[in-house]
Protein backbone atom coordinates (compact mmCIF):
# COMPACT_ATOMS: atom_id res chain seq x y z
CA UNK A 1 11.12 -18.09 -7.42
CA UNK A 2 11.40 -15.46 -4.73
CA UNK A 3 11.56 -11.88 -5.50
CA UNK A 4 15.20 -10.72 -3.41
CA UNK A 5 13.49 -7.71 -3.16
CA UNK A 6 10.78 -9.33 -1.28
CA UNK A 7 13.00 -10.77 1.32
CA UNK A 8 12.70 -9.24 4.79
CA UNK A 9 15.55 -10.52 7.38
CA UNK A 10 15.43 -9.64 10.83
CA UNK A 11 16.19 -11.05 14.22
CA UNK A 12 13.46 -13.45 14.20
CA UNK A 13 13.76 -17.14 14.42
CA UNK A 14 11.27 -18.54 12.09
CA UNK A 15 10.74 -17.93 8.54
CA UNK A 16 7.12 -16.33 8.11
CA UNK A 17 5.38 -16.78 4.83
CA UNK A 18 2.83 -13.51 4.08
CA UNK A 19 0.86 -13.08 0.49
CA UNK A 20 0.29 -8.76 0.51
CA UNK A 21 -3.44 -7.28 -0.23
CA UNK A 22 -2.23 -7.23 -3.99
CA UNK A 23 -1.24 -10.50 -4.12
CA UNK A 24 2.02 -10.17 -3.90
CA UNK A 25 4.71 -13.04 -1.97
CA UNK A 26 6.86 -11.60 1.61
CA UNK A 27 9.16 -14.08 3.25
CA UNK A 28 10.48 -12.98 6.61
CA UNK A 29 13.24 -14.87 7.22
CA UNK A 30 16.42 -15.07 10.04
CA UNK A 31 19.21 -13.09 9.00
CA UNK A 32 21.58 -16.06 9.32
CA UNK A 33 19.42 -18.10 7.36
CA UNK A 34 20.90 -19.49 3.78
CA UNK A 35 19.22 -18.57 0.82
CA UNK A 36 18.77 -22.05 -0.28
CA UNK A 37 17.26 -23.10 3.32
CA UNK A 38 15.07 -20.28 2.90
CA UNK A 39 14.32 -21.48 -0.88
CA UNK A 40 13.58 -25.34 0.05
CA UNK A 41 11.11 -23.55 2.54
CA UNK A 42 9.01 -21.92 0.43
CA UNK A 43 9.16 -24.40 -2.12
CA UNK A 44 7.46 -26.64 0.34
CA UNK A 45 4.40 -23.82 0.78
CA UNK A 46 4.16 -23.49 -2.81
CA UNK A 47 0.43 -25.20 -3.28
CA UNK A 48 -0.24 -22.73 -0.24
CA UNK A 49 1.52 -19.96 -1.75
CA UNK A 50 -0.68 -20.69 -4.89
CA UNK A 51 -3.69 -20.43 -3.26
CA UNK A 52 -3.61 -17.96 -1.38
CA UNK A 53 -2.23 -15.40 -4.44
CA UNK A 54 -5.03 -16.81 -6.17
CA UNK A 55 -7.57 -15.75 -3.96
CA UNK A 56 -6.34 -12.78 -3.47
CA UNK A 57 -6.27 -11.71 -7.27
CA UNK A 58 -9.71 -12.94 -7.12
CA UNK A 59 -10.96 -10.83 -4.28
CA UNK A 60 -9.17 -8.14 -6.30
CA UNK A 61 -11.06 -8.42 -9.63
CA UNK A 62 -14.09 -8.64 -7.92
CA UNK A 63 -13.71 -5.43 -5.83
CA UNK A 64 -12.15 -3.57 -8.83
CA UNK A 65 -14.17 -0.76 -8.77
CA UNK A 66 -13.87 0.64 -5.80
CA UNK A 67 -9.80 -0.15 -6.21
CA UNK A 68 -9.74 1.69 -9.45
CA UNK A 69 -12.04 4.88 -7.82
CA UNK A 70 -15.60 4.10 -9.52
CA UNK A 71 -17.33 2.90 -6.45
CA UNK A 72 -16.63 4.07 -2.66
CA UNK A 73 -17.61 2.11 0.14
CA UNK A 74 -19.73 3.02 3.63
CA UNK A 75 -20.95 0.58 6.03
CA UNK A 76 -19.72 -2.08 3.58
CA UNK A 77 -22.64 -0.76 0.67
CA UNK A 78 -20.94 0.26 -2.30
CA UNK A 79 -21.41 3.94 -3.76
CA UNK A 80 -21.29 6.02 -6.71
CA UNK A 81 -19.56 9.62 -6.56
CA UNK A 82 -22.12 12.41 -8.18
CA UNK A 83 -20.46 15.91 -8.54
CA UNK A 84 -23.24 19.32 -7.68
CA UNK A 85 -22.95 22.89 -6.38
CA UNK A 86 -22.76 22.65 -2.76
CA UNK A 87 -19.84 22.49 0.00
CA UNK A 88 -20.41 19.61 2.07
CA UNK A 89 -20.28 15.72 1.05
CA UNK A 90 -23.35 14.15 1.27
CA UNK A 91 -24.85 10.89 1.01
CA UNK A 92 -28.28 10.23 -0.74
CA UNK A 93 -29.48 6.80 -2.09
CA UNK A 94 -27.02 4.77 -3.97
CA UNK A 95 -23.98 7.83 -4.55
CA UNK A 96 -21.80 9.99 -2.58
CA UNK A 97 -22.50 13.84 -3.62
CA UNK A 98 -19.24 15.66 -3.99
CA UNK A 99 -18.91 19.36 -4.17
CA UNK A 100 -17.75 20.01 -7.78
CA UNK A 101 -15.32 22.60 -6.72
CA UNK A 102 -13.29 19.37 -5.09
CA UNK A 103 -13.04 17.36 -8.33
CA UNK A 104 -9.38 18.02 -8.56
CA UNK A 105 -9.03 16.46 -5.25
CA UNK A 106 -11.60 13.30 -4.93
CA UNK A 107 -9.55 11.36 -2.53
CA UNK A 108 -7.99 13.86 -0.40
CA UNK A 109 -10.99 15.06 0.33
CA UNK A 110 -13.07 11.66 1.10
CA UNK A 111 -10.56 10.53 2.94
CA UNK A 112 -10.74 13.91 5.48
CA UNK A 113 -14.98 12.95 5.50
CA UNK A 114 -14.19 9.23 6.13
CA UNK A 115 -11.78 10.41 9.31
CA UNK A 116 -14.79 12.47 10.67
CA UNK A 117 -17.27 10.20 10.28
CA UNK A 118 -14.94 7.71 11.88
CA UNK A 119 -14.21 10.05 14.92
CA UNK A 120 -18.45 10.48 14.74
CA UNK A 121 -19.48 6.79 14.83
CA UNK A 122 -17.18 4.92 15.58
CA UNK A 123 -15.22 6.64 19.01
CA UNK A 124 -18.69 6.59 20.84
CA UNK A 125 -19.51 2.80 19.38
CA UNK A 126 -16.51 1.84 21.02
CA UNK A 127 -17.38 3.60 24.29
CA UNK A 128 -20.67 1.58 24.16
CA UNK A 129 -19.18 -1.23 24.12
CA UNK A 130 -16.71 -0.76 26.89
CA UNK A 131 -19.81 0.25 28.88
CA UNK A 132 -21.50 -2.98 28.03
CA UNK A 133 -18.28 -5.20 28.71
CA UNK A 134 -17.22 -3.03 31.59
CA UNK A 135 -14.09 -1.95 30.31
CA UNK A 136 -12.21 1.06 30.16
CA UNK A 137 -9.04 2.22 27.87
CA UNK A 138 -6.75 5.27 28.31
CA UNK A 139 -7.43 6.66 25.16
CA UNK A 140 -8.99 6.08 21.65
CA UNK A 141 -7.83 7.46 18.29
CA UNK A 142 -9.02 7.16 14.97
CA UNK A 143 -5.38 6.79 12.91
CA UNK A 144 -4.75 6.19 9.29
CA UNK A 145 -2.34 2.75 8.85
CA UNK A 146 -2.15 -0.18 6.09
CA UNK A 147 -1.37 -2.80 8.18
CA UNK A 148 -4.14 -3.25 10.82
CA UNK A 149 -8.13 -2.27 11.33
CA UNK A 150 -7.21 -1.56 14.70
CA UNK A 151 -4.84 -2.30 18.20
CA UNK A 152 -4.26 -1.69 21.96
CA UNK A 153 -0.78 -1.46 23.83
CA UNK A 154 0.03 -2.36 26.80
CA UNK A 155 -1.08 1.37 28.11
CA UNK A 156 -4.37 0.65 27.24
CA UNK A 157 -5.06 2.91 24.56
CA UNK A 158 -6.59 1.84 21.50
CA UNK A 159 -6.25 2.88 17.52
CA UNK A 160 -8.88 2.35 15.19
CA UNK A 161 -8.14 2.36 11.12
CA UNK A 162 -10.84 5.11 9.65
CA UNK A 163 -11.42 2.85 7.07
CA UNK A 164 -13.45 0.56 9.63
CA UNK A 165 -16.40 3.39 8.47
CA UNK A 166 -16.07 1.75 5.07
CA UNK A 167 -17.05 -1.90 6.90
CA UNK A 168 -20.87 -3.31 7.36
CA UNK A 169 -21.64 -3.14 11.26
CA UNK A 170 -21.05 -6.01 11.95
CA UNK A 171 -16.86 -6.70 11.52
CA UNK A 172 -17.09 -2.87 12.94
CA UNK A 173 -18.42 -4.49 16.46
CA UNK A 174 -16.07 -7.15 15.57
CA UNK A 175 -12.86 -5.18 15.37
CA UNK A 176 -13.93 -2.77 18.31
CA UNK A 177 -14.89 -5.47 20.83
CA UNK A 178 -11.50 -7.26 19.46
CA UNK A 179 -9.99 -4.65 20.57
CA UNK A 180 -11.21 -4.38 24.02
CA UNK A 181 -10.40 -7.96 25.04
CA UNK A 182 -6.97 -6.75 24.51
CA UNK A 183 -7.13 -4.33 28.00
CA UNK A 184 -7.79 -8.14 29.65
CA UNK A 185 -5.08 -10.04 27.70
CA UNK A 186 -2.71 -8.37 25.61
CA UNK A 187 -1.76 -11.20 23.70
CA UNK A 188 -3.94 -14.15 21.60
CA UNK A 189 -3.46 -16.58 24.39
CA UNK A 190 -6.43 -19.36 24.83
CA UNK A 191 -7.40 -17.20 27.66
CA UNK A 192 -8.19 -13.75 25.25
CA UNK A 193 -10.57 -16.30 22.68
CA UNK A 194 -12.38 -17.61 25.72
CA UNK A 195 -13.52 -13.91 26.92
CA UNK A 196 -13.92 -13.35 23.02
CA UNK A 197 -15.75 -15.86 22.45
CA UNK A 198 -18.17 -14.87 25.46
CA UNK A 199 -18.33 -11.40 24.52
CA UNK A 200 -19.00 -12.24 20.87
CA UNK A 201 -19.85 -15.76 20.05
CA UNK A 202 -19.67 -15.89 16.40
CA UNK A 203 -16.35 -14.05 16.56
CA UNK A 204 -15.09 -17.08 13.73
CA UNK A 205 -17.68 -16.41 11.39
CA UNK A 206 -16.90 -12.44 11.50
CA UNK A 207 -13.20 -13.03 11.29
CA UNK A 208 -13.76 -14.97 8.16
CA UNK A 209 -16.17 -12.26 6.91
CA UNK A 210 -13.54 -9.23 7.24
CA UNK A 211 -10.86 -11.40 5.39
CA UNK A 212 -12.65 -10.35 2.18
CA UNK A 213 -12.43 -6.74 3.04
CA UNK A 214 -8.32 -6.52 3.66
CA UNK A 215 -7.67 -5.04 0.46
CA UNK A 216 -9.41 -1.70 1.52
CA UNK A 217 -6.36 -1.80 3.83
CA UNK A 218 -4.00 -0.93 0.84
CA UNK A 219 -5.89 1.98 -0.44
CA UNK A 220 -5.72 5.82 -1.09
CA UNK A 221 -2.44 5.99 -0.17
């Protein structure tokens, strides 16, 4: 059954089907459209529907420490917090030390050092890129969203999530160079995944990779 309160209507034309980070079932659907049109629709995704929740759960349970707090992720390596006497967060080994004075305020605070380490790494990464692709953008911002790792308007300036520093190299480069193709062609038309796919050949395989990383996308909020 569908949830009404998961029922978005707009002035769209086609019904669009989404499962959320945590599992849960959207349905976008035309205003005008009857509920029991709407119904017989998603009836027909249900094996779809199924699957999807389930592997969503899945990815869930098997990333539930850093969901519930206990781990903390950088560079996609997984981390421990460690409390000491000191001001600064550092990083040493397998844990994350946190200045006991901050306890009170764990994710406030990592989320500030994840923004600056994001504006550190991953602002010039992007301008080495652009070099090597010879591109340039208006302007790039390191933004905190829930919905997307990163995007470029049609003014050519680009947003990247800070919670790309929690993501191995690798779908980093992925997301940034994704990102660039987009001052060519603005939209995913055959010709933006040919001068993706010469720009970063195994685009697929990274795509595929970064999937299992979109419930960070959901978190300390």
């Amino acid at each position: 059954m569908i949830n009404q309160a998961n029922i978005i209507r707009d002035n769209r034309k086609n019904v669009k089907i989404t499962i959320s980070t945590k599992g849960e079932l959207f349905v976008f659907a035309p205003k005008r459209l009857s509920i029991e049109k709407l119904k017989e629709i998603v009836e027909q995704k249900q094996e779809w529907i199924q699957r999807k929740i389930a592997y969503t759960k899945s990815e869930l349970e098997k990333n539930k420490y850093i969901i519930t707090n206990q781990d903390f992720l950088l560079y996609g390596k997984g981390y421990k917090i460690e409390y000491y006497n000191n001001k600064k967060i550092t990083v040493e080994d397998d844990k994350i030390l946190f200045p006991i004075d901050k306890k009170d305020n764990l994710i406030e605070s990592l989320k500030k050092w994840y923004k600056k380490l994001a504006n550190q790494i991953l602002i010039p990464r992007l301008n080495q890129l652009a070099t090597k692709l010879n591109l340039k953008y208006s302007i790039a911002k390191i933004v905190d969203v829930k919905a997307k790792w990163g995007s470029c308007d049609s003014k050519q300036n680009i947003k990247l999530n800070y919670k790309l520093i929690m993501l191995p190299h690798q779908l980093i480069d992925f997301v940034l160079i994704h990102e660039l193709i987009h001052l060519i062609e603005l939209n995913h038309s055959k010709q933006y995944f040919l001068l993706l796919s010469k720009a970063l050949p195994d685009w697929k395989q990274r795509r595929a990779q970064i999937k299992k990383y979109a419930f960070l996308l959901g978190l300390y909020k």
